[in-house]
N, C-alpha and C. Protein backbone atom coordinates (compact mmCIF):
# COMPACT_ATOMS: atom_id res chain seq x y z
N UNK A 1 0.85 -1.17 0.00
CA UNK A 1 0.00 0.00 0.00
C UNK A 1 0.89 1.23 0.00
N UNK A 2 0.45 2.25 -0.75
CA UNK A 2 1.42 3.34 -0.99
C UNK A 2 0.40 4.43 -0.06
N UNK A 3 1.06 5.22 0.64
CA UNK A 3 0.24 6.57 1.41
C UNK A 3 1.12 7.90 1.08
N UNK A 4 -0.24 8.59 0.52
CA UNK A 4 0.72 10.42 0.42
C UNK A 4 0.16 11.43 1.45
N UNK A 5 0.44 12.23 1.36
CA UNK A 5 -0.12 13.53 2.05
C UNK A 5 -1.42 14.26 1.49
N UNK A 6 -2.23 14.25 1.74
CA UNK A 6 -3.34 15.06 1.14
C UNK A 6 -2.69 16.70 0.30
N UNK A 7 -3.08 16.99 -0.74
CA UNK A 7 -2.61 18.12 -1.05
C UNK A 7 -1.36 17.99 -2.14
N UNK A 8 -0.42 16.67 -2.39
CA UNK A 8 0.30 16.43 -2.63
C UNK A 8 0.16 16.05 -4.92
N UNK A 9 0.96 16.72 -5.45
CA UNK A 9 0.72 16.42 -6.79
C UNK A 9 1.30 15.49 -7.25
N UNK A 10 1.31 14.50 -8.49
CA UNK A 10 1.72 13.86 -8.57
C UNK A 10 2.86 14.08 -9.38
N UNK A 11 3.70 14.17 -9.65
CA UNK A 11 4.43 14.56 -10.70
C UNK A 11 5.75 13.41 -11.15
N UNK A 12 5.83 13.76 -12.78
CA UNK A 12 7.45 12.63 -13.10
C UNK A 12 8.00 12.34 -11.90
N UNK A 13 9.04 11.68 -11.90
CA UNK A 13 10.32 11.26 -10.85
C UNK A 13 9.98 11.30 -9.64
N UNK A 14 8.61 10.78 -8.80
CA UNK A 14 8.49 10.86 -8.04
C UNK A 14 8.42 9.09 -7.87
N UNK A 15 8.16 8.76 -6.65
CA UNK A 15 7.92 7.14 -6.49
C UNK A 15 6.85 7.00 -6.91
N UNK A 16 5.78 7.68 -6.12
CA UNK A 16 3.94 7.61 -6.81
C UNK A 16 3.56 7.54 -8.17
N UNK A 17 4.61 8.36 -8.76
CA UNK A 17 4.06 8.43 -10.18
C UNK A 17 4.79 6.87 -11.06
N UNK A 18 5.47 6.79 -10.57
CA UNK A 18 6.60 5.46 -10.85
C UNK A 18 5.45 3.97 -10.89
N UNK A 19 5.17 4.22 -9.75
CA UNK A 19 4.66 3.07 -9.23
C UNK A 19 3.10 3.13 -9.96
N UNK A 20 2.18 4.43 -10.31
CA UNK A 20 0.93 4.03 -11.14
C UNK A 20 0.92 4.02 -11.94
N UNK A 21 2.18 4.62 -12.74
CA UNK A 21 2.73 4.08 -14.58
C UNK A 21 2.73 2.65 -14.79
N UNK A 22 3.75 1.70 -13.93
CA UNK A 22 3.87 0.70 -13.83
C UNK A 22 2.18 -0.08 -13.46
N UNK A 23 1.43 0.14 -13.23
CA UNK A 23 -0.12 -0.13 -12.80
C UNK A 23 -1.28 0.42 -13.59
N UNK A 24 -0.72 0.95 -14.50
CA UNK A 24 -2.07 1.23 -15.79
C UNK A 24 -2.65 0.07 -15.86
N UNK A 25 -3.80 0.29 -15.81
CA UNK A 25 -4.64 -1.46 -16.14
C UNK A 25 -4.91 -1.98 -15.11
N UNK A 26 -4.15 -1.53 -13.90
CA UNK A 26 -4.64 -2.51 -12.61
C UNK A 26 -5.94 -2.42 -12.07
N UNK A 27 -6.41 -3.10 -11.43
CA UNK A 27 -7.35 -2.74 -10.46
C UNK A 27 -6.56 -1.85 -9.46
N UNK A 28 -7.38 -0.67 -8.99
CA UNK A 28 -6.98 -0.26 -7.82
C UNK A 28 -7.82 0.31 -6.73
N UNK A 29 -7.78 0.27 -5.64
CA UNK A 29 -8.75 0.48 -4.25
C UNK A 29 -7.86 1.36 -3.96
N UNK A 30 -8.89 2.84 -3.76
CA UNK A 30 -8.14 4.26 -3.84
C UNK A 30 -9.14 4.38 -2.07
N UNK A 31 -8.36 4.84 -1.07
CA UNK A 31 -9.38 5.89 -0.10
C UNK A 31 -8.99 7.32 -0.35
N UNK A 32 -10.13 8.12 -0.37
CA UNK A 32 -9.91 9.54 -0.22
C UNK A 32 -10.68 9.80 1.31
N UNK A 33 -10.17 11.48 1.20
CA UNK A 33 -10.98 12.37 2.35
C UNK A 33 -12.54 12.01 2.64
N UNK A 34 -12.77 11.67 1.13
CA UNK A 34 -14.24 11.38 1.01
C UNK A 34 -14.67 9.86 1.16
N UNK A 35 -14.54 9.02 0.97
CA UNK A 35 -14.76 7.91 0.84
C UNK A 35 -13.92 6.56 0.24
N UNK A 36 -14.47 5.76 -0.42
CA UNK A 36 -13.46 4.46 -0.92
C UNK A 36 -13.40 4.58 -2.68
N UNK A 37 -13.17 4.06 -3.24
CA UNK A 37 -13.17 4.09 -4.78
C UNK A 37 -12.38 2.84 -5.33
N UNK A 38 -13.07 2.19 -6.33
CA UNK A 38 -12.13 0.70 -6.52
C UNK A 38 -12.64 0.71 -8.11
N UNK A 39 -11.78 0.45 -8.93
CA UNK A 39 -12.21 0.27 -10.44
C UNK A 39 -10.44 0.16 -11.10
N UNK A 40 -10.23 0.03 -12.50
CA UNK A 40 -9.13 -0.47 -12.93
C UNK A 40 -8.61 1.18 -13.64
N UNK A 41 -7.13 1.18 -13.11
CA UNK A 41 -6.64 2.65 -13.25
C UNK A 41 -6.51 3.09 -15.03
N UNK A 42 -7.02 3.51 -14.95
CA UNK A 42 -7.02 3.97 -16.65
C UNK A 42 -5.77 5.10 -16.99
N UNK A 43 -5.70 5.84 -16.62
CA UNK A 43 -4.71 7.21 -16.64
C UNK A 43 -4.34 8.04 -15.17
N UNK A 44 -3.57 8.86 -15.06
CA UNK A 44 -3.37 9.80 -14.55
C UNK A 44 -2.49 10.85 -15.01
N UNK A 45 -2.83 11.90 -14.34
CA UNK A 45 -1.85 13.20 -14.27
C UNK A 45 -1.37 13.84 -13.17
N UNK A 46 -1.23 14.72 -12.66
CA UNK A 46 -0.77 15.36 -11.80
C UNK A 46 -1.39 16.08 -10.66
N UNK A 47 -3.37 15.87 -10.76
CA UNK A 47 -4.05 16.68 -10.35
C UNK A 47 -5.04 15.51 -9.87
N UNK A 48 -4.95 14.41 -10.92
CA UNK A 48 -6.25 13.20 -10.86
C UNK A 48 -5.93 11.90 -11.20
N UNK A 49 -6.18 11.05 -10.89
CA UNK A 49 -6.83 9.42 -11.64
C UNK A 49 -7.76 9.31 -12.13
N UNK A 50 -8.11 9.09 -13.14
CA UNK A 50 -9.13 8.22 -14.20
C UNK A 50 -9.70 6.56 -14.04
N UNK A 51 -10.59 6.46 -13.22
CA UNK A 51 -10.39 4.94 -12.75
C UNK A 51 -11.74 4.71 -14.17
N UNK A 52 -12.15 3.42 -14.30
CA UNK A 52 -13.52 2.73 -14.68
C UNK A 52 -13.76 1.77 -13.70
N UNK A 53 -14.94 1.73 -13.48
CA UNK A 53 -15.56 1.02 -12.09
C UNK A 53 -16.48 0.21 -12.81
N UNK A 54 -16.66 -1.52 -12.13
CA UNK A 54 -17.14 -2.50 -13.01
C UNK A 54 -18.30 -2.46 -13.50
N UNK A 55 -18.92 -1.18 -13.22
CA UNK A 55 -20.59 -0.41 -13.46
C UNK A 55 -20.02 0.02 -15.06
N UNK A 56 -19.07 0.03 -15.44
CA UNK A 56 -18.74 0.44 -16.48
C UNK A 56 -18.68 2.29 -16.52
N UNK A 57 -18.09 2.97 -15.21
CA UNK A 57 -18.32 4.18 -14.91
C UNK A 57 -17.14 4.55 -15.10
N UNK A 58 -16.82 5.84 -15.69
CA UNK A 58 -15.83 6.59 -15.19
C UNK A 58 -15.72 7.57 -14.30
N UNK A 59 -14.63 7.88 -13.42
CA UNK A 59 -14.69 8.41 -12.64
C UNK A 59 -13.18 9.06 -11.95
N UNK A 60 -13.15 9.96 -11.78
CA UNK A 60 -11.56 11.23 -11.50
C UNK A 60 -11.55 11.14 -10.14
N UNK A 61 -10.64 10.88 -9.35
CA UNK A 61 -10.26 11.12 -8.45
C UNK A 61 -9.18 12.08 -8.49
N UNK A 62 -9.78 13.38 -7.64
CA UNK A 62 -8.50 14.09 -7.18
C UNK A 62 -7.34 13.78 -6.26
N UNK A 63 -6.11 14.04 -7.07
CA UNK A 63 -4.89 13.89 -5.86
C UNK A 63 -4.82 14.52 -4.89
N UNK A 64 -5.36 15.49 -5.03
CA UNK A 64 -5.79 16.25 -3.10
C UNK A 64 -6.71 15.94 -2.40
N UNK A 65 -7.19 14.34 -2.73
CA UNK A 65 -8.36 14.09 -1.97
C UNK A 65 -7.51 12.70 -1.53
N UNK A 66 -6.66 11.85 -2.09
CA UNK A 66 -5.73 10.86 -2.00
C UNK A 66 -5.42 10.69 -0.50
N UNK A 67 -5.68 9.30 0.23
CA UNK A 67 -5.17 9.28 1.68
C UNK A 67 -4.48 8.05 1.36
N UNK A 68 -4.81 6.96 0.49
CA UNK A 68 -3.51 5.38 -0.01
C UNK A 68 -4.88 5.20 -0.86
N UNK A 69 -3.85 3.80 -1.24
CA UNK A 69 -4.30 3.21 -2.21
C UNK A 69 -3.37 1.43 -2.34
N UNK A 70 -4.38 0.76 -2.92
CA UNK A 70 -3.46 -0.43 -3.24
C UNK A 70 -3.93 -1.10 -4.51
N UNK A 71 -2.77 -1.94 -4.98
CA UNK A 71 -3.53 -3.02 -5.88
C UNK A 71 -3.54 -4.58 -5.60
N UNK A 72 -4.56 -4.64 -6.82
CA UNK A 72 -4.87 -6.24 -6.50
C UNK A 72 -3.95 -7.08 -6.68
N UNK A 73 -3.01 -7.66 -6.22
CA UNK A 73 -2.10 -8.85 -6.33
C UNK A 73 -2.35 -10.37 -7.15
């Protein structure tokens, strides 16, 4: 499980960003400030994640809402 700081961007050369490049496609179980979020990581940038959720939904999670996250093994 990876944990950041709320508020925190994601950017190149960081470990975070390392580690959800390497995880495009995964499933991933995100908690935010707000609640839980679980669907397979489609993209990110520096501000958000792009998940699809098995409802066939898309859906952005902000990186300033980010408390961890993991994937499915």
């Amino acid at each position: 499980m990876s944990i950041i700081s709320n508020g925190n961007q994601i950017l190149p050369g960081t470990a975070i960003y390392s580690l959800l490049k390497r995880h495009i496609g995964s499933i991933i179980y995100i908690t935010t400030s707000t609640g839980n979020e679980e669907g397979q990581l489609m993209a990110f940038n520096a501000n958000f994640l792009t998940i699809t959720t098995t409802a066939l939904e898309t859906k952005y999670v902000l990186s300033a809402e980010l408390v961890s996250f993991t994937f499915r093994s």
